[in-house]
PDB file of N, CA and C in Angstrom:
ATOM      1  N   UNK A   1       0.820  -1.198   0.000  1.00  0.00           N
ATOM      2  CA  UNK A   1       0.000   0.000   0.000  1.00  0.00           C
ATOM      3  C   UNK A   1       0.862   1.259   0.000  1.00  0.00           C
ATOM      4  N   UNK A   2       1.951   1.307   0.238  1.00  0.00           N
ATOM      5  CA  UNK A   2       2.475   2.438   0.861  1.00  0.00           C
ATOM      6  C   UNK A   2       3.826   2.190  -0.534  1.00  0.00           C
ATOM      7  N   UNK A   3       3.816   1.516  -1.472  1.00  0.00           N
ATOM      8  CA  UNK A   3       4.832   1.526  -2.269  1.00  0.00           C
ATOM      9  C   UNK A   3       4.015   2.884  -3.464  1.00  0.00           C
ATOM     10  N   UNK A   4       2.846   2.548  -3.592  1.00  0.00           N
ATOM     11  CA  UNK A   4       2.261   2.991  -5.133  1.00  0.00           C
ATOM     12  C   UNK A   4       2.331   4.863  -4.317  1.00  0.00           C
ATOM     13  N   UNK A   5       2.157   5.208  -3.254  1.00  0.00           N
ATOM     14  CA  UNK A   5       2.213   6.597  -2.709  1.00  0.00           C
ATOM     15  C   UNK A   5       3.758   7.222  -2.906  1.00  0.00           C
ATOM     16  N   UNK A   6       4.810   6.497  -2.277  1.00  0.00           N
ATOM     17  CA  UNK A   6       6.159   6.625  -2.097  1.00  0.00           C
ATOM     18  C   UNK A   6       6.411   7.082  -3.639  1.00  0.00           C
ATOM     19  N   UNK A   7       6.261   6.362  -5.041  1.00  0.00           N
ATOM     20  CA  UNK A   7       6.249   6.381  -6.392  1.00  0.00           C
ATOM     21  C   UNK A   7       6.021   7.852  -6.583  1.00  0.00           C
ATOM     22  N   UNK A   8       4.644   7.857  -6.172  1.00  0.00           N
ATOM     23  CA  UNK A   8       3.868   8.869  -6.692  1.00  0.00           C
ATOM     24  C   UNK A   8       4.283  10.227  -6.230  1.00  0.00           C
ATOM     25  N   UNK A   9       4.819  10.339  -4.947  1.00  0.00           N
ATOM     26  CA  UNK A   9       5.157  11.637  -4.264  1.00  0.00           C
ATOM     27  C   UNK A   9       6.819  11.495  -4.922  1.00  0.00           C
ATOM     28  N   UNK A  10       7.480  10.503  -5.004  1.00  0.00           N
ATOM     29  CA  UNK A  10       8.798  10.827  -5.764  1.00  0.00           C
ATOM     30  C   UNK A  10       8.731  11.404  -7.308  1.00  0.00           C
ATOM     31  N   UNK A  11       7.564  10.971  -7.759  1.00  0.00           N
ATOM     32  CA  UNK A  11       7.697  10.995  -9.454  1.00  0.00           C
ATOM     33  C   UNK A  11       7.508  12.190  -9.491  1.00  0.00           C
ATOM     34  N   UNK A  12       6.249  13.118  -8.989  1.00  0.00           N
ATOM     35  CA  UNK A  12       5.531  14.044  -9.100  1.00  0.00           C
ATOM     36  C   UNK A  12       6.560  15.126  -8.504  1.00  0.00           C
ATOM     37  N   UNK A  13       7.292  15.084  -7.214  1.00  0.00           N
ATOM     38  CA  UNK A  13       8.015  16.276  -6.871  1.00  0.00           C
ATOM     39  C   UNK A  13       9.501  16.164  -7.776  1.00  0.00           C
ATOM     40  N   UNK A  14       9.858  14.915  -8.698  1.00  0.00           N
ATOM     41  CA  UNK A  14      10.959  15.999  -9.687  1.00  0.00           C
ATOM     42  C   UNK A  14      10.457  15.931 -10.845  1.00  0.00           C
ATOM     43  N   UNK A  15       9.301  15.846 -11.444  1.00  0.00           N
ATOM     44  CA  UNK A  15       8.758  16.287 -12.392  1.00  0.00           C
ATOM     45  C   UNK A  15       7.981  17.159 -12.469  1.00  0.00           C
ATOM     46  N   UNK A  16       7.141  17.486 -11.784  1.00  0.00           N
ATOM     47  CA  UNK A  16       6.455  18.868 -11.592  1.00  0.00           C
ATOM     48  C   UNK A  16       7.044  19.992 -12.093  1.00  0.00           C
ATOM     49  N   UNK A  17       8.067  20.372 -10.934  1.00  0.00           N
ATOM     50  CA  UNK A  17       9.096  21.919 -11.187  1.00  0.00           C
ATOM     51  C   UNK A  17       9.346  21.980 -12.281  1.00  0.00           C
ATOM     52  N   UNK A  18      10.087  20.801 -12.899  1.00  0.00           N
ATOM     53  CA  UNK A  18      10.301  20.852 -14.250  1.00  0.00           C
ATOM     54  C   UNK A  18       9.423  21.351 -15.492  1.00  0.00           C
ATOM     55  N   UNK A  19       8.487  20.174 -15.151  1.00  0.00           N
ATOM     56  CA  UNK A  19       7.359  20.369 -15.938  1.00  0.00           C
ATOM     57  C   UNK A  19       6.956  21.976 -16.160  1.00  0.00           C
ATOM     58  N   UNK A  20       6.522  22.472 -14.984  1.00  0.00           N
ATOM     59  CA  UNK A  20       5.951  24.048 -14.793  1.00  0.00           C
ATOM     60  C   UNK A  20       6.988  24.777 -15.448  1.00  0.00           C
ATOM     61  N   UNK A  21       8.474  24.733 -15.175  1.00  0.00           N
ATOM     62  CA  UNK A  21       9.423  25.517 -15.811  1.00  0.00           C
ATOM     63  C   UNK A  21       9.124  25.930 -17.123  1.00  0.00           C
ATOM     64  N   UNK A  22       9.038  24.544 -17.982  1.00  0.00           N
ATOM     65  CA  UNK A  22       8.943  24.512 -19.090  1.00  0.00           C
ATOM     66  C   UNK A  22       7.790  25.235 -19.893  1.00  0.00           C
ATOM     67  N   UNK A  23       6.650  24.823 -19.194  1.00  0.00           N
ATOM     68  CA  UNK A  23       5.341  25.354 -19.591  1.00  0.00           C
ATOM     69  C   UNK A  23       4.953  26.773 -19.938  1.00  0.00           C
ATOM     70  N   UNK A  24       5.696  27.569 -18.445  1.00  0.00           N
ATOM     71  CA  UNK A  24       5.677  28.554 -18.209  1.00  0.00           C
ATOM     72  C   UNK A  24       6.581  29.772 -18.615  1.00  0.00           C
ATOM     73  N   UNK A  25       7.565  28.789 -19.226  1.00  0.00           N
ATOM     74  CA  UNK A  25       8.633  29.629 -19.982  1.00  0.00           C
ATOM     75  C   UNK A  25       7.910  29.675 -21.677  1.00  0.00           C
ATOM     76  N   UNK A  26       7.299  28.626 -21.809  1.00  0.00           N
ATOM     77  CA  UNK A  26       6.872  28.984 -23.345  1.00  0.00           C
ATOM     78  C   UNK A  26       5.592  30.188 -23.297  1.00  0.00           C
ATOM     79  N   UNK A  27       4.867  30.116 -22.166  1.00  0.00           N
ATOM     80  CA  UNK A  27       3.828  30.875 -22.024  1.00  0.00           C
ATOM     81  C   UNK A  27       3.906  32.246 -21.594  1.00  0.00           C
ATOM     82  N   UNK A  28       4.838  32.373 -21.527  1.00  0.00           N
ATOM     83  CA  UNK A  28       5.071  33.572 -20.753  1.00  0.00           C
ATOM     84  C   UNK A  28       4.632  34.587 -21.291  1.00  0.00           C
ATOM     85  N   UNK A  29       4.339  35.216 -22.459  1.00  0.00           N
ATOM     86  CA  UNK A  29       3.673  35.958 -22.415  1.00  0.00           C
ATOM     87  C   UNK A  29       2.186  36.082 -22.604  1.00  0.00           C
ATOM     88  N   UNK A  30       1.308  35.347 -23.221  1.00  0.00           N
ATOM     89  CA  UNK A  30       0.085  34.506 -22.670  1.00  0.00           C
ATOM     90  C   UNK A  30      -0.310  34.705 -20.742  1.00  0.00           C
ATOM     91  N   UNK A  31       0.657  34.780 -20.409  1.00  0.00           N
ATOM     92  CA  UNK A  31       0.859  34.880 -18.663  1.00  0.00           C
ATOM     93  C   UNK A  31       1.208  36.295 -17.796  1.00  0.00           C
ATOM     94  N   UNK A  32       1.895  36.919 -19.133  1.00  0.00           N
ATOM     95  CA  UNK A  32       1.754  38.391 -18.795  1.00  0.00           C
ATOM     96  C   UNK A  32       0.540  39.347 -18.961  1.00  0.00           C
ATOM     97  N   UNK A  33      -0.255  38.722 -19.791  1.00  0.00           N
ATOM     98  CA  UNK A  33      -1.961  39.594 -20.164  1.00  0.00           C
ATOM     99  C   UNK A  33      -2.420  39.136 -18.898  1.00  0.00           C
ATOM    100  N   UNK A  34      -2.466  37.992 -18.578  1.00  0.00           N
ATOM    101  CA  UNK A  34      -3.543  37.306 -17.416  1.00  0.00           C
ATOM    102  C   UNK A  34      -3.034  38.204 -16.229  1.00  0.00           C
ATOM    103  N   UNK A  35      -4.098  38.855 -15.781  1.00  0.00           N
ATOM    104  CA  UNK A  35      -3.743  39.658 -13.966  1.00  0.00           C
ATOM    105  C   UNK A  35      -5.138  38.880 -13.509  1.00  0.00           C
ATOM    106  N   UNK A  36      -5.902  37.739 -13.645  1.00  0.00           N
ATOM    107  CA  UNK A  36      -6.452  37.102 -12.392  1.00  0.00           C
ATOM    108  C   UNK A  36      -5.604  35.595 -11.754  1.00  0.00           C
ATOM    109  N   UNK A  37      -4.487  35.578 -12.682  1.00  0.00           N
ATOM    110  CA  UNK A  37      -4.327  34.017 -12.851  1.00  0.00           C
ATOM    111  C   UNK A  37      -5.119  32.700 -13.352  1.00  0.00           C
ATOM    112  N   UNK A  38      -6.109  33.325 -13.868  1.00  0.00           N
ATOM    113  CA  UNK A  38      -7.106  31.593 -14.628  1.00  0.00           C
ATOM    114  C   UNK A  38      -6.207  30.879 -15.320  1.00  0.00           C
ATOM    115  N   UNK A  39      -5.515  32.262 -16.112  1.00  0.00           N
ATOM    116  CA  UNK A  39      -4.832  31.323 -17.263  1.00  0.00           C
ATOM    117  C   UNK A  39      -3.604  30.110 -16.921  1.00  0.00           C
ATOM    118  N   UNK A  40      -3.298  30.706 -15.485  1.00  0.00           N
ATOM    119  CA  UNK A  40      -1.999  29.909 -15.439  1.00  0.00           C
ATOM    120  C   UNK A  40      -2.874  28.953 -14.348  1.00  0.00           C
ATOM    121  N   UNK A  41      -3.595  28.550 -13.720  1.00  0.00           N
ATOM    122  CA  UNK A  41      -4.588  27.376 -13.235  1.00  0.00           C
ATOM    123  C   UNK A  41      -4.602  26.429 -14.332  1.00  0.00           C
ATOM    124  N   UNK A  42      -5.405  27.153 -15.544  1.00  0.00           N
ATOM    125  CA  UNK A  42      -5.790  26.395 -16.596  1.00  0.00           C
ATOM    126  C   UNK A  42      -4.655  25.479 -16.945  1.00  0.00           C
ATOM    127  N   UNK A  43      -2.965  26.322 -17.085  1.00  0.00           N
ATOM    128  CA  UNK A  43      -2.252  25.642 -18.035  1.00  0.00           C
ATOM    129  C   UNK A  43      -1.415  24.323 -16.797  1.00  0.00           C
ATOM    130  N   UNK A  44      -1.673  25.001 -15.667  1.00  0.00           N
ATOM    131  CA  UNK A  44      -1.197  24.473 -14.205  1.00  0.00           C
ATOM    132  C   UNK A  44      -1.995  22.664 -14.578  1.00  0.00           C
ATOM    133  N   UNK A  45      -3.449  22.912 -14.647  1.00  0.00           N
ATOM    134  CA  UNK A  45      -3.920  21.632 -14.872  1.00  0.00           C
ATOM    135  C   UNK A  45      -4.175  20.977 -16.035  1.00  0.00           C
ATOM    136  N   UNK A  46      -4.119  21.380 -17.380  1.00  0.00           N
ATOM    137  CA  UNK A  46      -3.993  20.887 -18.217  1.00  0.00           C
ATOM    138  C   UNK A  46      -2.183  20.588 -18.200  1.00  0.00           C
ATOM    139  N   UNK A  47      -1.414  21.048 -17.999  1.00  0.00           N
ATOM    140  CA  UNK A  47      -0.211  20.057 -18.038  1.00  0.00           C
ATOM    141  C   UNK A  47       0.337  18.889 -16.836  1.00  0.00           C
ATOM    142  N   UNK A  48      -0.778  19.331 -15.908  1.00  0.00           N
ATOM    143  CA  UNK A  48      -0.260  18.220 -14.535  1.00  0.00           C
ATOM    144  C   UNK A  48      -0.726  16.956 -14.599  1.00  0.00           C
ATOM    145  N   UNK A  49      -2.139  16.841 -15.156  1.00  0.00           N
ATOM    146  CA  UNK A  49      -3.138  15.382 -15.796  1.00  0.00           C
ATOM    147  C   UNK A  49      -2.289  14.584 -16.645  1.00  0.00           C
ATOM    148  N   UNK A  50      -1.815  15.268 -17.672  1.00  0.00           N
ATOM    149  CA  UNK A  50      -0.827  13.987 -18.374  1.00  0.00           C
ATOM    150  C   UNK A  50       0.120  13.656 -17.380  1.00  0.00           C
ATOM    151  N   UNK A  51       0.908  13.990 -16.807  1.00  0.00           N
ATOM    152  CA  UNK A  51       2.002  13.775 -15.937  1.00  0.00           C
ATOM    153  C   UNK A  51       1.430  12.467 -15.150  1.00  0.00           C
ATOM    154  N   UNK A  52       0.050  13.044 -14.376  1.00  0.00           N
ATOM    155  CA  UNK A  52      -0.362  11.965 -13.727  1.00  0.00           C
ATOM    156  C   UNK A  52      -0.406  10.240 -14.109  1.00  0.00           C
ATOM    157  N   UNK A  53      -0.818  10.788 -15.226  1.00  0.00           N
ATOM    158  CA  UNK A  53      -1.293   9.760 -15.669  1.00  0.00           C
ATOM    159  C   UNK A  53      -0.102   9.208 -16.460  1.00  0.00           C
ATOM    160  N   UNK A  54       1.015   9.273 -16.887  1.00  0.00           N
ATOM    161  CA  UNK A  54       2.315   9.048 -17.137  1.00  0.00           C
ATOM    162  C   UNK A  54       2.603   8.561 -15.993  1.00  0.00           C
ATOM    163  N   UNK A  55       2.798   8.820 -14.791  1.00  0.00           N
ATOM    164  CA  UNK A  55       3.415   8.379 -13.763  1.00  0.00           C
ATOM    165  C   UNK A  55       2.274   6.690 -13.434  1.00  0.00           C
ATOM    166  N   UNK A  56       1.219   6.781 -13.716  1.00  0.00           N
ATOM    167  CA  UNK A  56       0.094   5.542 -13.244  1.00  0.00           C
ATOM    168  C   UNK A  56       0.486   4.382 -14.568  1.00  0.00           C
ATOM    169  N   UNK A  57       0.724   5.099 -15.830  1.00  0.00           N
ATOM    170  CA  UNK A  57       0.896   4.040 -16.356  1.00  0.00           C
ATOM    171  C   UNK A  57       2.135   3.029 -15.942  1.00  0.00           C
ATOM    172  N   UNK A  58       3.545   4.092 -16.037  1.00  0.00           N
ATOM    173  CA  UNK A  58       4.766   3.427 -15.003  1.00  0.00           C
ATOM    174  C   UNK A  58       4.570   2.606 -14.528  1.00  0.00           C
ATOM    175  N   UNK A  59       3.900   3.188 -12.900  1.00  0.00           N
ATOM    176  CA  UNK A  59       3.571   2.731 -12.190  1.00  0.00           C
ATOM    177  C   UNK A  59       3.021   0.902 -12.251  1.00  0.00           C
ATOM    178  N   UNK A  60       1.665   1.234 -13.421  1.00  0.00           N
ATOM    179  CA  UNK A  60       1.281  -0.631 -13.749  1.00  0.00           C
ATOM    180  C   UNK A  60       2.365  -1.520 -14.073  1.00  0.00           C
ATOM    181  N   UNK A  61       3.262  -0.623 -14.663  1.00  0.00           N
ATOM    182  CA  UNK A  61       4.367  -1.414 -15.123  1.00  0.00           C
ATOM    183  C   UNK A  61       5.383  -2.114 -14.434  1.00  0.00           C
ATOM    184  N   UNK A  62       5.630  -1.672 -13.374  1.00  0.00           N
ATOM    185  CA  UNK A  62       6.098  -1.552 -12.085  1.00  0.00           C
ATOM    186  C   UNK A  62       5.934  -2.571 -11.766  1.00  0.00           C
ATOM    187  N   UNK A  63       4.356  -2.660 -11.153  1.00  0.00           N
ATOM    188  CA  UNK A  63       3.401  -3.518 -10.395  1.00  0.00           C
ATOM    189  C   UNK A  63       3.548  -5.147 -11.140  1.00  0.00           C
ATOM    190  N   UNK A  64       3.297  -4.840 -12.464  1.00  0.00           N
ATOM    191  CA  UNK A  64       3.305  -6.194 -13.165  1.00  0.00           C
ATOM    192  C   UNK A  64       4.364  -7.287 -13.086  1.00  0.00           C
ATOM    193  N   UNK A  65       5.529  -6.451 -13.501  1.00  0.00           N
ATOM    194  CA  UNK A  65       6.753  -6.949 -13.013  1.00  0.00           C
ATOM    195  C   UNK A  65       7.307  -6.857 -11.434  1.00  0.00           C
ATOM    196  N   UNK A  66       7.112  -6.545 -10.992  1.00  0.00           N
ATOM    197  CA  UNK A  66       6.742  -7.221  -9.036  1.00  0.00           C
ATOM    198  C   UNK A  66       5.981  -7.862  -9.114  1.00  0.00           C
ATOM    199  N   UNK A  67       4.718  -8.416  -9.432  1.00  0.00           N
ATOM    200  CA  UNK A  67       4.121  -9.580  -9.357  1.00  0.00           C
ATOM    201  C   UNK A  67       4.427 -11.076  -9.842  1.00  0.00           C
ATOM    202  N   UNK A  68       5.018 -10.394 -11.312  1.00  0.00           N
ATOM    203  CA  UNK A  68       5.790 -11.607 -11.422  1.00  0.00           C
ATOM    204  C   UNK A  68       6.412 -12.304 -11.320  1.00  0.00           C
ATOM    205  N   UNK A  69       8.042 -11.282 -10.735  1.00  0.00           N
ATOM    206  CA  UNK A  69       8.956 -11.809  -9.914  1.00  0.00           C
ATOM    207  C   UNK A  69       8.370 -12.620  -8.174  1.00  0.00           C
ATOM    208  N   UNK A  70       6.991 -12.348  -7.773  1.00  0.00           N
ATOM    209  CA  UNK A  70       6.611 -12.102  -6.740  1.00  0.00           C
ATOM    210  C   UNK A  70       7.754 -11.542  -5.612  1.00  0.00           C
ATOM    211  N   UNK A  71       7.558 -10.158  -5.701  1.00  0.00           N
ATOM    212  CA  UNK A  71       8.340  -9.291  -5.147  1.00  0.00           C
ATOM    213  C   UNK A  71       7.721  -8.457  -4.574  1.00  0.00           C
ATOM    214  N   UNK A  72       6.244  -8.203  -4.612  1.00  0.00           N
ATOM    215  CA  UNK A  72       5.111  -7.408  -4.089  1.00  0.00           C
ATOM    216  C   UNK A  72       4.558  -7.639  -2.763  1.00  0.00           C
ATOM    217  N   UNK A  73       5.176  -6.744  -1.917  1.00  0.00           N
ATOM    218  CA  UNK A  73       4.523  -6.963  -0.642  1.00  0.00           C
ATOM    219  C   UNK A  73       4.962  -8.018   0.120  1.00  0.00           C
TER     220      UNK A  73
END
């Protein structure tokens, strides 16, 4: 239980920063009109969902091969 969290909080905190770096450097000016911030929410969660879900697919992959080896738990 506590392996698929450990993954997830490692994958996500050195890909994130990155991720945002990147995003936010192409957007930047797109990001300079915006004075409520929606826009950068918007681009905040439309680029964090793939990530997620990049990290879950891994993740099965992971899982499959620990099961097979039976190495899981």
């Amino acid at each position: 239980m506590w392996k698929p969290v450990l993954f997830f909080s490692v994958w996500l905190n050195l890909t994130v920063p990155l991720q945002l770096t990147a995003v936010f450097t192409i957007f930047q000016p797109l990001l300079a009109v915006d004075k409520n911030g929606i826009i950068m929410l918007g681009l905040l969660l439309l680029s964090t969902i793939p990530n997620v879900y990049v990290a879950t697919r891994i993740w099965n992959r992971i899982e499959e091969k620990m099961y097979k080896r039976k190495t899981f738990m």
